[in-house]
N, C-alpha and C. Protein backbone atom coordinates (compact mmCIF):
# COMPACT_ATOMS: atom_id res chain seq x y z
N UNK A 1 21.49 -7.07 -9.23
CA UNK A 1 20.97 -8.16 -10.04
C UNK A 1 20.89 -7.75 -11.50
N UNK A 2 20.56 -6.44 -11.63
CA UNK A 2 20.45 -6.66 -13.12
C UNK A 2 21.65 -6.33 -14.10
N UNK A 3 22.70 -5.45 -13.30
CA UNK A 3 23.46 -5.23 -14.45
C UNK A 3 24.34 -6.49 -14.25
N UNK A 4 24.35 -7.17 -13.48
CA UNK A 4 25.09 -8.85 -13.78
C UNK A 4 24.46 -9.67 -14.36
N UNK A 5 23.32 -9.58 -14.41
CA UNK A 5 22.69 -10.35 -15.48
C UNK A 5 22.08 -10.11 -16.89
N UNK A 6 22.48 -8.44 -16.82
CA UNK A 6 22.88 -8.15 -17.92
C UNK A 6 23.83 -8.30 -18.66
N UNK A 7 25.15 -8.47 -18.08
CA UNK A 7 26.42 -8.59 -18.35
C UNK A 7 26.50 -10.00 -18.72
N UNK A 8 25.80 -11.08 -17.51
CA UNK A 8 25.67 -12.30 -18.39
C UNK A 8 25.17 -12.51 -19.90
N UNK A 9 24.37 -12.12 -19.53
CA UNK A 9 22.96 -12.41 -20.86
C UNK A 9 24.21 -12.42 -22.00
N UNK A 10 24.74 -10.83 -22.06
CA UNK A 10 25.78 -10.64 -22.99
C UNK A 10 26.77 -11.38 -23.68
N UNK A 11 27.92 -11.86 -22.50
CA UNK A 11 28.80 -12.96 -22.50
C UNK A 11 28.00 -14.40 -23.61
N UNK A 12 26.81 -14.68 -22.56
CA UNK A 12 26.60 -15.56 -23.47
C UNK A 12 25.75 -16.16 -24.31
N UNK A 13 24.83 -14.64 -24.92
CA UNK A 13 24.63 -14.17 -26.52
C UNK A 13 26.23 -14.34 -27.37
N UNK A 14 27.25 -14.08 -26.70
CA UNK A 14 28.16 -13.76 -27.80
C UNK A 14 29.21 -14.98 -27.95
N UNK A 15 28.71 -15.85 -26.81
CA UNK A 15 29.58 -17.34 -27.30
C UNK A 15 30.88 -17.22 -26.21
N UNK A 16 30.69 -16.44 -25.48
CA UNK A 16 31.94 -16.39 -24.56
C UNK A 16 31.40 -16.97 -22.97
N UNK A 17 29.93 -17.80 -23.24
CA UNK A 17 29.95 -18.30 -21.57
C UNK A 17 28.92 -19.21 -22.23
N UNK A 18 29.04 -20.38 -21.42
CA UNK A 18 27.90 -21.44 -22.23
C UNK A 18 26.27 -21.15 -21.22
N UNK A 19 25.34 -21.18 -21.91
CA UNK A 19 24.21 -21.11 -21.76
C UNK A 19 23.80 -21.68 -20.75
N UNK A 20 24.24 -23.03 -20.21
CA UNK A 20 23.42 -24.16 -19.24
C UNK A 20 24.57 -23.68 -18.16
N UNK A 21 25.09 -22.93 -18.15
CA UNK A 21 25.35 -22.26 -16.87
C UNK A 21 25.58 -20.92 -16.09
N UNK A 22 24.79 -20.55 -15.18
CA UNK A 22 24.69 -19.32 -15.09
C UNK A 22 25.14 -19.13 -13.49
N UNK A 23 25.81 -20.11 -12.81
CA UNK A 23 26.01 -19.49 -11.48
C UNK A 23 27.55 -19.08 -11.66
N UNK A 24 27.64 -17.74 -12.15
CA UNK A 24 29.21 -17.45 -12.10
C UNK A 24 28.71 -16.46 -11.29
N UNK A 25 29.82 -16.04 -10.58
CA UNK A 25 29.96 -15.11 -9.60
C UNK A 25 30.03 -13.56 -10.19
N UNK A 26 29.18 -12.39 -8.90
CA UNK A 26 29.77 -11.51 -9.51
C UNK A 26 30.73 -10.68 -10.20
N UNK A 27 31.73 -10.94 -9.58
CA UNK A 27 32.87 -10.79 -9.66
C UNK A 27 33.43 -11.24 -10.81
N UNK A 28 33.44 -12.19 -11.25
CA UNK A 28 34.00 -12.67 -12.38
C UNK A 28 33.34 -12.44 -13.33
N UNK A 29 31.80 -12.04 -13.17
CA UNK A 29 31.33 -11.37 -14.55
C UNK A 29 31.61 -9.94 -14.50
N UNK A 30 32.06 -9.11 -13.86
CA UNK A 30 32.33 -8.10 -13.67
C UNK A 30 33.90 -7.62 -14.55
N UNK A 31 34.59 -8.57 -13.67
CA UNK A 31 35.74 -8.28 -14.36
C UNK A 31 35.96 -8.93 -15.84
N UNK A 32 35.39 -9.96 -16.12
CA UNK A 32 35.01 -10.15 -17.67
C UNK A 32 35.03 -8.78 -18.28
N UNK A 33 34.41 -8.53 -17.73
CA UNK A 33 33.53 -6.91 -18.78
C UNK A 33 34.61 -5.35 -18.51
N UNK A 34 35.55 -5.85 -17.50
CA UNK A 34 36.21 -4.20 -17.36
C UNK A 34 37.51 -3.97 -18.51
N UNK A 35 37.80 -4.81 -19.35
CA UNK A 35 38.86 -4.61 -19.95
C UNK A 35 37.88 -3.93 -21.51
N UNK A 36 36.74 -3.57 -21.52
CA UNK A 36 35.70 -2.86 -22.32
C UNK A 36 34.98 -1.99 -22.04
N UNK A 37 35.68 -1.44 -21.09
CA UNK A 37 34.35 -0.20 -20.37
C UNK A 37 35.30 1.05 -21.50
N UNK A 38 34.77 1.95 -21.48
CA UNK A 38 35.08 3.08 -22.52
C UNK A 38 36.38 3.88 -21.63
N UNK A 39 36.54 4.28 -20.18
CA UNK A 39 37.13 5.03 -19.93
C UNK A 39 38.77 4.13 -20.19
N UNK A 40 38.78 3.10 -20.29
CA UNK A 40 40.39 2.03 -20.81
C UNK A 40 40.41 2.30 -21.97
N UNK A 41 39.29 2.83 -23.45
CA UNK A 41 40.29 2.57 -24.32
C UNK A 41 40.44 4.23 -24.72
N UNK A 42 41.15 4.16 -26.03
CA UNK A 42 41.47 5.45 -26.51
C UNK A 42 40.34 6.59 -27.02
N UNK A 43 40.74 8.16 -27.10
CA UNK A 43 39.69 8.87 -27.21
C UNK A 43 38.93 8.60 -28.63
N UNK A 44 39.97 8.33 -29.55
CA UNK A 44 39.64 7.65 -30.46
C UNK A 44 38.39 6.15 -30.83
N UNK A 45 38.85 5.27 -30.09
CA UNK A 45 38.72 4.10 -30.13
C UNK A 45 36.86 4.47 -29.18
N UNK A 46 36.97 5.27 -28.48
CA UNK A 46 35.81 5.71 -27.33
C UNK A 46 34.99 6.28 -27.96
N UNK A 47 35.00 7.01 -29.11
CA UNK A 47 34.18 7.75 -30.00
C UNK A 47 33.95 7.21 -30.98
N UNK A 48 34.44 6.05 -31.57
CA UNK A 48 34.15 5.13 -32.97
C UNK A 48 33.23 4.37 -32.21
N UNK A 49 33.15 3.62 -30.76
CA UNK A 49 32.28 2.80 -30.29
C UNK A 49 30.94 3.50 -29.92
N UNK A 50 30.79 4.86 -29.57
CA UNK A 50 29.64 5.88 -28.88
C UNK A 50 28.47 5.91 -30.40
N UNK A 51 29.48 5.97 -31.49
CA UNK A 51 28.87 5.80 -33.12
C UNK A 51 28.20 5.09 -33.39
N UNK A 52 28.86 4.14 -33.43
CA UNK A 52 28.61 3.04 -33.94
C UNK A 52 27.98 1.41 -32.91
N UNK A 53 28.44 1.58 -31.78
CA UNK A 53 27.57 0.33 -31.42
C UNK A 53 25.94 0.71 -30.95
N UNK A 54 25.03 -0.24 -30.74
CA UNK A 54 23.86 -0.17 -30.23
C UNK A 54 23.86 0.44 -29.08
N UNK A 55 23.96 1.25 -28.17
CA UNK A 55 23.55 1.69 -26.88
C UNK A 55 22.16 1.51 -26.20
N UNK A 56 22.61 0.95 -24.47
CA UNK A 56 21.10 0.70 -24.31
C UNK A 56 21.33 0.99 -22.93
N UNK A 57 20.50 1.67 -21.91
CA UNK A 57 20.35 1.19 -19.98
C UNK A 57 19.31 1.06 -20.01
N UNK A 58 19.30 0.85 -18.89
CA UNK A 58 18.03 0.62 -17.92
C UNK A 58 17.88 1.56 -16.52
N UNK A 59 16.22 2.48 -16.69
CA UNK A 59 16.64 3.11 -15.44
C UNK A 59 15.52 2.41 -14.47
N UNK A 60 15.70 3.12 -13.23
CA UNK A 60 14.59 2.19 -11.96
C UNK A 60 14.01 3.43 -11.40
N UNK A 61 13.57 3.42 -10.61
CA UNK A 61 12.77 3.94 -9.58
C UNK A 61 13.86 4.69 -8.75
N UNK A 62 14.23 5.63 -8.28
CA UNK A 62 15.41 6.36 -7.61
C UNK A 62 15.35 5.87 -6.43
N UNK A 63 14.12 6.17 -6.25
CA UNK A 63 13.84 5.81 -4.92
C UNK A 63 14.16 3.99 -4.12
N UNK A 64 13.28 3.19 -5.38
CA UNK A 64 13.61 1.87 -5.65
C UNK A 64 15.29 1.68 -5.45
N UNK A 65 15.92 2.33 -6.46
CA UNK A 65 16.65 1.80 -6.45
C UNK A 65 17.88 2.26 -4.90
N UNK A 66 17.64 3.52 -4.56
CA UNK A 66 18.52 4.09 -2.98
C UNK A 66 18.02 2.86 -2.05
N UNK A 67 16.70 1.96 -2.07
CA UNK A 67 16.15 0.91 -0.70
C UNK A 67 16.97 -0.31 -1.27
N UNK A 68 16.99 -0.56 -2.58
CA UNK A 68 17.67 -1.89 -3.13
C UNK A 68 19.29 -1.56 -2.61
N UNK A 69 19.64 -0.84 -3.09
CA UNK A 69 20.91 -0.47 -3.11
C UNK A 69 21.71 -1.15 -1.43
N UNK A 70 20.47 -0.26 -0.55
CA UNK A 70 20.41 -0.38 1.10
C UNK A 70 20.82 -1.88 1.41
N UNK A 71 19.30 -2.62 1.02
CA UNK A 71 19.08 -3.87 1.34
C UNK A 71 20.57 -5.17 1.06
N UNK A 72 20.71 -4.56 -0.70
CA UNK A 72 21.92 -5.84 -1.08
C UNK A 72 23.39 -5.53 -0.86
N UNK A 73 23.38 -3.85 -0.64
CA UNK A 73 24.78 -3.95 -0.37
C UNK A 73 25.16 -4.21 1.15
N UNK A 74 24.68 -3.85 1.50
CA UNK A 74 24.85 -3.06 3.28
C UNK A 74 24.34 -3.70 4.14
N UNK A 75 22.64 -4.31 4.00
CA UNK A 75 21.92 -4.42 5.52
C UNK A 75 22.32 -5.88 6.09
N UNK A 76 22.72 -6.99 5.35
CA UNK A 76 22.20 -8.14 5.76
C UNK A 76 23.65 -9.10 5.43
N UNK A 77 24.58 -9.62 6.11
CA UNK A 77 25.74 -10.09 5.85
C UNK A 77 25.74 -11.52 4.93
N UNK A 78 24.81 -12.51 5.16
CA UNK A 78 24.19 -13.88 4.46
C UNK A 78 23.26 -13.58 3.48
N UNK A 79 23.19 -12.34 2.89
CA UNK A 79 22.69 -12.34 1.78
C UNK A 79 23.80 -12.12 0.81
N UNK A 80 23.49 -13.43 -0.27
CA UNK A 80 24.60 -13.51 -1.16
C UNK A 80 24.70 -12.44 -2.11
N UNK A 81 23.80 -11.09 -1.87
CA UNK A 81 24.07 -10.11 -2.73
C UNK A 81 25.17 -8.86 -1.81
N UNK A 82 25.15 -9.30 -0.49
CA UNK A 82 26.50 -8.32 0.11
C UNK A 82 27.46 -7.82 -0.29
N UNK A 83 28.00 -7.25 -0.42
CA UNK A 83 29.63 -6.96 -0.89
C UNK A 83 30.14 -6.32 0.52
N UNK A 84 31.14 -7.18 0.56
CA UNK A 84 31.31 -6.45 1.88
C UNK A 84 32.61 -5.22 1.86
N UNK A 85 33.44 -5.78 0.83
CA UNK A 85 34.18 -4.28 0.22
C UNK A 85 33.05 -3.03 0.13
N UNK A 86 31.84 -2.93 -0.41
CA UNK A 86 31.20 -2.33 -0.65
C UNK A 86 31.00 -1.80 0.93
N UNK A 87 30.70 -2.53 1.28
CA UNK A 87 29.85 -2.37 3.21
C UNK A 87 31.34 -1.68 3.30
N UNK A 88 32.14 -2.18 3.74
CA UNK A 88 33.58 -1.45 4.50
C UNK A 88 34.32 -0.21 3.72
N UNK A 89 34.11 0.42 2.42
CA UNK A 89 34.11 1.49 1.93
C UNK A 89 33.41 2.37 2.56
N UNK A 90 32.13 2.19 2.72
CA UNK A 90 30.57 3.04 3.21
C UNK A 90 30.97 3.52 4.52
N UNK A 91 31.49 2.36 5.39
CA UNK A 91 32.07 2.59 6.62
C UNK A 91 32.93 3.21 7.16
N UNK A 92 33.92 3.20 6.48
CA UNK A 92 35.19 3.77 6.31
C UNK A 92 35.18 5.52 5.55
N UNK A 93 34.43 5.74 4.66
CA UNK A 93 33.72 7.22 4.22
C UNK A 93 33.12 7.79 5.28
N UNK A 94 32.13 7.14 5.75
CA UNK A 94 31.50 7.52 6.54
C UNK A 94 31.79 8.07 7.79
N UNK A 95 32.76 7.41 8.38
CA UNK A 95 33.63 7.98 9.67
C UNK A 95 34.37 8.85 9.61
N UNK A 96 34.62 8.86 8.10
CA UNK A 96 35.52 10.23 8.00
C UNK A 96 34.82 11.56 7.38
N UNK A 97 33.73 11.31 6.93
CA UNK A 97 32.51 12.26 6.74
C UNK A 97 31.85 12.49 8.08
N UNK A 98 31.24 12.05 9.04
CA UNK A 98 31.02 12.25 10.54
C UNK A 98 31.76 12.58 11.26
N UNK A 99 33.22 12.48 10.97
CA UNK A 99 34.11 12.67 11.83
C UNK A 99 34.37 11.66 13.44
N UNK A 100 33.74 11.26 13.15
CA UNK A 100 33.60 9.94 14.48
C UNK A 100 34.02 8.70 14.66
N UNK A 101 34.43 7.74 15.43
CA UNK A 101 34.79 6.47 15.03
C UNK A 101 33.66 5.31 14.82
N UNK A 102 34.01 4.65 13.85
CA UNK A 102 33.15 3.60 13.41
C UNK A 102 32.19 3.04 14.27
N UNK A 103 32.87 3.05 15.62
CA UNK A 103 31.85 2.40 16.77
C UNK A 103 30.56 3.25 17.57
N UNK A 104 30.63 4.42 17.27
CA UNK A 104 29.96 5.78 17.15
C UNK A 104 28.50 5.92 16.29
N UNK A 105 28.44 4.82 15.37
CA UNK A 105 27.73 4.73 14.16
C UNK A 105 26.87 3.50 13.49
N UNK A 106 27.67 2.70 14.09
CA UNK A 106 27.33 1.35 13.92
C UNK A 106 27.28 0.24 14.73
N UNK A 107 26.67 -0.37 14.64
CA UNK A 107 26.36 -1.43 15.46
C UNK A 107 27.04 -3.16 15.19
N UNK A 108 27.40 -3.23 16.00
CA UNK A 108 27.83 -4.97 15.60
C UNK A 108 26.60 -5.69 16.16
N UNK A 109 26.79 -6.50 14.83
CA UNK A 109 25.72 -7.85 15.28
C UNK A 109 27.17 -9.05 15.30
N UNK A 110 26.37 -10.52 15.77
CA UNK A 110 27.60 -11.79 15.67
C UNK A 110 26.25 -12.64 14.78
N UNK A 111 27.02 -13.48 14.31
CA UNK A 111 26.13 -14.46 13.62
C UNK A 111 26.21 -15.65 14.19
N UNK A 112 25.32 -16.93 13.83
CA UNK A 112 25.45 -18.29 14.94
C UNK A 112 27.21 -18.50 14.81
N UNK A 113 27.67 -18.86 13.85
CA UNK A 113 28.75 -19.05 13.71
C UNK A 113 30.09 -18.20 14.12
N UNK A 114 29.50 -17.17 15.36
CA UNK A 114 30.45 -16.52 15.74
C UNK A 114 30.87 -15.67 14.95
N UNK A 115 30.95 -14.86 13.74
CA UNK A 115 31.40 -14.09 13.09
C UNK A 115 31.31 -12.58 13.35
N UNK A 116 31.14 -11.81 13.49
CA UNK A 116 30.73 -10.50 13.38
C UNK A 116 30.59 -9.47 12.65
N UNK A 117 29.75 -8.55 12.72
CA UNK A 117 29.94 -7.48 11.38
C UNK A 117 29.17 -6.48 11.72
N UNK A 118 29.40 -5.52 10.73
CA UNK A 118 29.02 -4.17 11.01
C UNK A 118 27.98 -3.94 10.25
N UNK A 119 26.81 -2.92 10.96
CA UNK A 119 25.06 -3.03 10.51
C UNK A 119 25.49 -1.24 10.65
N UNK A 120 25.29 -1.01 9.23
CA UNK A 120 25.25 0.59 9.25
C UNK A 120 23.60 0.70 9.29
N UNK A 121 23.55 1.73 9.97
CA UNK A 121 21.85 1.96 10.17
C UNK A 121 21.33 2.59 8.84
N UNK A 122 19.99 2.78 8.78
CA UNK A 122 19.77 3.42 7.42
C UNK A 122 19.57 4.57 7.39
N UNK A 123 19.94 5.34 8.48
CA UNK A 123 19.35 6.97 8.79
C UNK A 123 21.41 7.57 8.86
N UNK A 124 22.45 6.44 8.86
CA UNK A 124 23.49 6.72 8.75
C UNK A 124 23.69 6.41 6.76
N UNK A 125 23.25 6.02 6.23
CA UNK A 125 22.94 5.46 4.79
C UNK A 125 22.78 6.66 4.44
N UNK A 126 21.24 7.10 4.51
CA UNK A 126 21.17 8.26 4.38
C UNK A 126 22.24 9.82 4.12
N UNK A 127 22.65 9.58 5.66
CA UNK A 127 23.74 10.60 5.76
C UNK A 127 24.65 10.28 4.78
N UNK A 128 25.38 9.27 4.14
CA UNK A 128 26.24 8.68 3.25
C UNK A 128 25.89 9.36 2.11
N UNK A 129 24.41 9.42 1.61
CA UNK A 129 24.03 9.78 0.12
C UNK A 129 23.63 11.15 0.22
N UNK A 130 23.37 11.49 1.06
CA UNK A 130 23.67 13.05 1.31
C UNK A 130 24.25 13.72 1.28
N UNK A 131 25.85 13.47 1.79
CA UNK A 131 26.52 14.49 2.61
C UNK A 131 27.77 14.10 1.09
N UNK A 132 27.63 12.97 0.95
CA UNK A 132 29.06 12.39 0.45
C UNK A 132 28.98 13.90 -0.91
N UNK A 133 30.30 13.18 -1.97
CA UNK A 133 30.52 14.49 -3.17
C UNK A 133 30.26 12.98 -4.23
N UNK A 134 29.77 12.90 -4.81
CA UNK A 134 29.28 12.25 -6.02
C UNK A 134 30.51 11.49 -6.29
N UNK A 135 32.10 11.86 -6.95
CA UNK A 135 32.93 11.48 -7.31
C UNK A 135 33.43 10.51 -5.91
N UNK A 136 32.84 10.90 -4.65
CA UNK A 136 33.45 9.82 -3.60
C UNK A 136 32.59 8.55 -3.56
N UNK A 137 31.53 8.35 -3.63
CA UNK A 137 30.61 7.26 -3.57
C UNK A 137 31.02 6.21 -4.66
N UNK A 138 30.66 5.17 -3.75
CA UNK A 138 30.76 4.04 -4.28
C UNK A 138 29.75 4.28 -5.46
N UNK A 139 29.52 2.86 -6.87
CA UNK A 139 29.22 3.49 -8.23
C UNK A 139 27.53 2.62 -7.53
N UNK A 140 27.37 1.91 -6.86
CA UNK A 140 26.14 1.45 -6.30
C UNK A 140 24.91 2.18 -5.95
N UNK A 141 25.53 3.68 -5.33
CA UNK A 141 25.16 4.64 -4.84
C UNK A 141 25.14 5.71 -6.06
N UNK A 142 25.53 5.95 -6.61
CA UNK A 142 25.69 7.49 -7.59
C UNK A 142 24.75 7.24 -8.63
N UNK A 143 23.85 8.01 -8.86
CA UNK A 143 22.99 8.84 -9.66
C UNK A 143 23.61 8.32 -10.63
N UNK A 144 22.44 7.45 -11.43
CA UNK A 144 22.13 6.89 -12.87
C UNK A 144 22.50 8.04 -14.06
N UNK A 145 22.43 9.07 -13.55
CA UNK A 145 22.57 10.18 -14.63
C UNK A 145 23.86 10.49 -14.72
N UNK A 146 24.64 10.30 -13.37
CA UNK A 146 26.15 10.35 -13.32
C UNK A 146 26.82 9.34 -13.99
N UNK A 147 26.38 7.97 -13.86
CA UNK A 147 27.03 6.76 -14.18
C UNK A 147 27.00 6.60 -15.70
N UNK A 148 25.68 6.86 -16.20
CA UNK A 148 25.42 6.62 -17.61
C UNK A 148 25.23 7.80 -18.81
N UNK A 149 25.09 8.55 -17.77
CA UNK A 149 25.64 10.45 -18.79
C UNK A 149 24.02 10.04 -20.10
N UNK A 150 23.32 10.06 -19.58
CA UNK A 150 21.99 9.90 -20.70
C UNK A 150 21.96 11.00 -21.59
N UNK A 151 22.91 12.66 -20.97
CA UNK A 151 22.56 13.70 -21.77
C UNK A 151 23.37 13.47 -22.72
N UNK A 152 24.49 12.85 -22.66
CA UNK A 152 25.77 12.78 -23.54
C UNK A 152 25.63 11.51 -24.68
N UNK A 153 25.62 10.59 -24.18
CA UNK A 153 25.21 9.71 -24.60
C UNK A 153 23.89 9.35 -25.42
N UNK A 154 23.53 9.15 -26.94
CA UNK A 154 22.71 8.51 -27.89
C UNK A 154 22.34 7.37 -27.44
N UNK A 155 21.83 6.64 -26.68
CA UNK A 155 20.78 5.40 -25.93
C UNK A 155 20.46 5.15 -27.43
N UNK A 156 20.41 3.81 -27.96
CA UNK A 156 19.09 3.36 -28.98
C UNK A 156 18.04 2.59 -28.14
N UNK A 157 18.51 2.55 -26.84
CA UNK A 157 16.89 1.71 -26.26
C UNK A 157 17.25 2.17 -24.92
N UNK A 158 15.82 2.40 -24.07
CA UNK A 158 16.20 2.40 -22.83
C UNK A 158 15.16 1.30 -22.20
N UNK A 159 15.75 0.54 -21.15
CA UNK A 159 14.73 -0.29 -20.87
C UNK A 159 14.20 0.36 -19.10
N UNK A 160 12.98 -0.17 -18.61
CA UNK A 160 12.61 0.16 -17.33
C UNK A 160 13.23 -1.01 -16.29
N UNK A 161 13.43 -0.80 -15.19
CA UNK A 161 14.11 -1.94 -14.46
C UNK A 161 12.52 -2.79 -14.16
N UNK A 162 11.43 -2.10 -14.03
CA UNK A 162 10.19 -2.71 -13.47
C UNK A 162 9.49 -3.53 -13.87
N UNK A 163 10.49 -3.48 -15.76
CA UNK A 163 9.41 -4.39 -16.75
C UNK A 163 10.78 -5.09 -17.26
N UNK A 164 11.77 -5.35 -16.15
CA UNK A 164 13.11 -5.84 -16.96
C UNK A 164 13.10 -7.11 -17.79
N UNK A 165 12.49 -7.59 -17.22
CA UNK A 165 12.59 -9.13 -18.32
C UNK A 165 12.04 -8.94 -19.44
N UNK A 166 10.78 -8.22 -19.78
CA UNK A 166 10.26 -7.91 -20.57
C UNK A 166 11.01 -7.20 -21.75
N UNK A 167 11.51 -5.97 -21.28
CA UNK A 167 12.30 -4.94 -21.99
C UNK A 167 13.57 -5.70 -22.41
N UNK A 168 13.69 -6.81 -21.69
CA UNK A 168 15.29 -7.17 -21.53
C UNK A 168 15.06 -8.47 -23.10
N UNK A 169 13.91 -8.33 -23.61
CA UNK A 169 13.38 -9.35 -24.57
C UNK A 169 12.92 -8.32 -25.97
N UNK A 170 12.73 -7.32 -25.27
CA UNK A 170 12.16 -6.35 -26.26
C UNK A 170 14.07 -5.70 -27.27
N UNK A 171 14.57 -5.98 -26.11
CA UNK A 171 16.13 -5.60 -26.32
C UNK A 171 16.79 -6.77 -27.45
N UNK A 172 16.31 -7.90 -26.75
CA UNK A 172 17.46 -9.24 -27.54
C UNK A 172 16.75 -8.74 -29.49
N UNK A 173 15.09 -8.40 -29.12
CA UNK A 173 14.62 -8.48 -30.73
C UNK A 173 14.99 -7.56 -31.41
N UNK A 174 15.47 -6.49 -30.59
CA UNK A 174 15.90 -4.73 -31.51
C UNK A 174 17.02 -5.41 -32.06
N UNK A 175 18.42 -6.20 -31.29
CA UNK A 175 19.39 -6.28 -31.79
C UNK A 175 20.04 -7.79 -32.47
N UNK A 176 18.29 -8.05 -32.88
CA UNK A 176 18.37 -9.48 -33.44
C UNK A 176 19.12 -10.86 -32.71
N UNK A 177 18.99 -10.99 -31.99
CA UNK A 177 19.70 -11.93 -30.80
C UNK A 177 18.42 -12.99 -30.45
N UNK A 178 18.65 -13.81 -30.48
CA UNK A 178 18.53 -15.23 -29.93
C UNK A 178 17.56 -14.86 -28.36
N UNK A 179 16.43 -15.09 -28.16
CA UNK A 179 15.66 -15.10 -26.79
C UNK A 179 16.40 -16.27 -26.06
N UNK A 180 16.75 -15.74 -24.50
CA UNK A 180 17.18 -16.38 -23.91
C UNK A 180 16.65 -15.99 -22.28
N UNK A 181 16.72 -17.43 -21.81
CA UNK A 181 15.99 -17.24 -20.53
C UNK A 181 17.15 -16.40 -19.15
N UNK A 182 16.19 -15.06 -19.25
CA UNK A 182 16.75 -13.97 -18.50
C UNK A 182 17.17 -14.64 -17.06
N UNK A 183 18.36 -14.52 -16.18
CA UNK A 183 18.40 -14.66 -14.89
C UNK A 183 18.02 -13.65 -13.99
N UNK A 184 16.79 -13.19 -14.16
CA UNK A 184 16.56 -12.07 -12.78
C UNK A 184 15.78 -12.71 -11.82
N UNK A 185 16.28 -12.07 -10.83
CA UNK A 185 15.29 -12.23 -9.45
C UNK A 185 15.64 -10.98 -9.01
N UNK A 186 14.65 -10.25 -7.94
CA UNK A 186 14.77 -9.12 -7.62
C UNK A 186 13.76 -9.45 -5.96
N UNK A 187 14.73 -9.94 -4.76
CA UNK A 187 14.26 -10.18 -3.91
C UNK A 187 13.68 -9.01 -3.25
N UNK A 188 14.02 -7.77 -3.18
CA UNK A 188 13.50 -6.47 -3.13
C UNK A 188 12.52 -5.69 -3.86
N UNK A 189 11.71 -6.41 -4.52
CA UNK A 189 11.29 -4.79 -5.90
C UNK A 189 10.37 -4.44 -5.17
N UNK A 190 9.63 -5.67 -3.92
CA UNK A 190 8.02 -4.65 -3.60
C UNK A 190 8.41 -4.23 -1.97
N UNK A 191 9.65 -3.05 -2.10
CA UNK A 191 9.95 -2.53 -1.17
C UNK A 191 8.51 -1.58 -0.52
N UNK A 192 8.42 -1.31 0.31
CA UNK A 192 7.34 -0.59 0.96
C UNK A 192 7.56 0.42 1.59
């Protein structure tokens, strides 16, 4: 939830998505944004932007975030935060990190509609974020410190995921931007 609605917010602060609508899909805000990630452009072009633009993340709760991670990628197939590429990567690592076949590990559930799917347990999850090598994990899973290099990287703001809307306002005023009504929901935060 949040770095897509971070990614929104962005888009349309900058006039590239109209305001009175916000149900775009992940996916398409995603790939909006990959033809600008730093590792596409030049070493050049990668080091004039590290300079010079505003830098900002957001970190969470580790812990928070390994149960969120659980819940939206993996546990629940009708939750519209699934990915199921995501789920069938995990699965597919996983069997070949256990050495076992998929059916060894996981459980099928069916849904009313007859469908079926695969329920990785969370003590096999576990084993996933354990055992895996950092560079194999999906980016859902890998250490905030891996993804966003905080040692390398000059941050001019960091926000907390716990006070996101807040921070995420404290952010629009650092970089003079227009307050706009944040899309978060975070059906998970008071994990237990």
């Amino acid at each position: 939830v949040g770095c897509t609605a971070l990614k929104t917010t962005m888009k349309v602060l900058n006039g590239e998505l109209p305001a009175n609508q916000t149900n775009y899909t992940r996916g398409s805000i995603h790939r909006m944004l990959d033809s600008s990630k730093l590792i596409v452009l030049s070493e050049k072009e990668r080091e004039w932007r590290l300079k010079t633009y505003f830098k900002f993340m957001f970190v969470r709760d580790p812990i928070e975030r390994m149960l969120s991670a659980y819940f939206n990628k993996l546990e629940h197939p009708l939750s519209p935060r699934v990915d199921r590429s995501v789920r069938n990567e995990v699965v597919k690592h996983l069997s070949k990190l256990l050495n076992v076949p998929v059916n060894n590990f996981t459980k099928t559930a069916t849904l009313k509609n007859g469908k079926t799917y695969r329920v990785i347990p969370f003590q096999n999850y576990l084993e996933y974020l354990t055992k895996s090598k950092l560079q194999e994990m999906d980016q859902h899973f890998t250490p905030m410190y891996q993804l966003c290099n905080p040692c390398y990287v000059r941050y001019n703001f960091y926000g907390y995921f716990g006070n996101l809307t807040q921070d995420v306002h404290t952010l629009l005023d650092l970089v003079h931007a227009p307050q706009w009504a944040f899309p978060h929901s975070n059906e998970h935060a008071d994990v237990s």
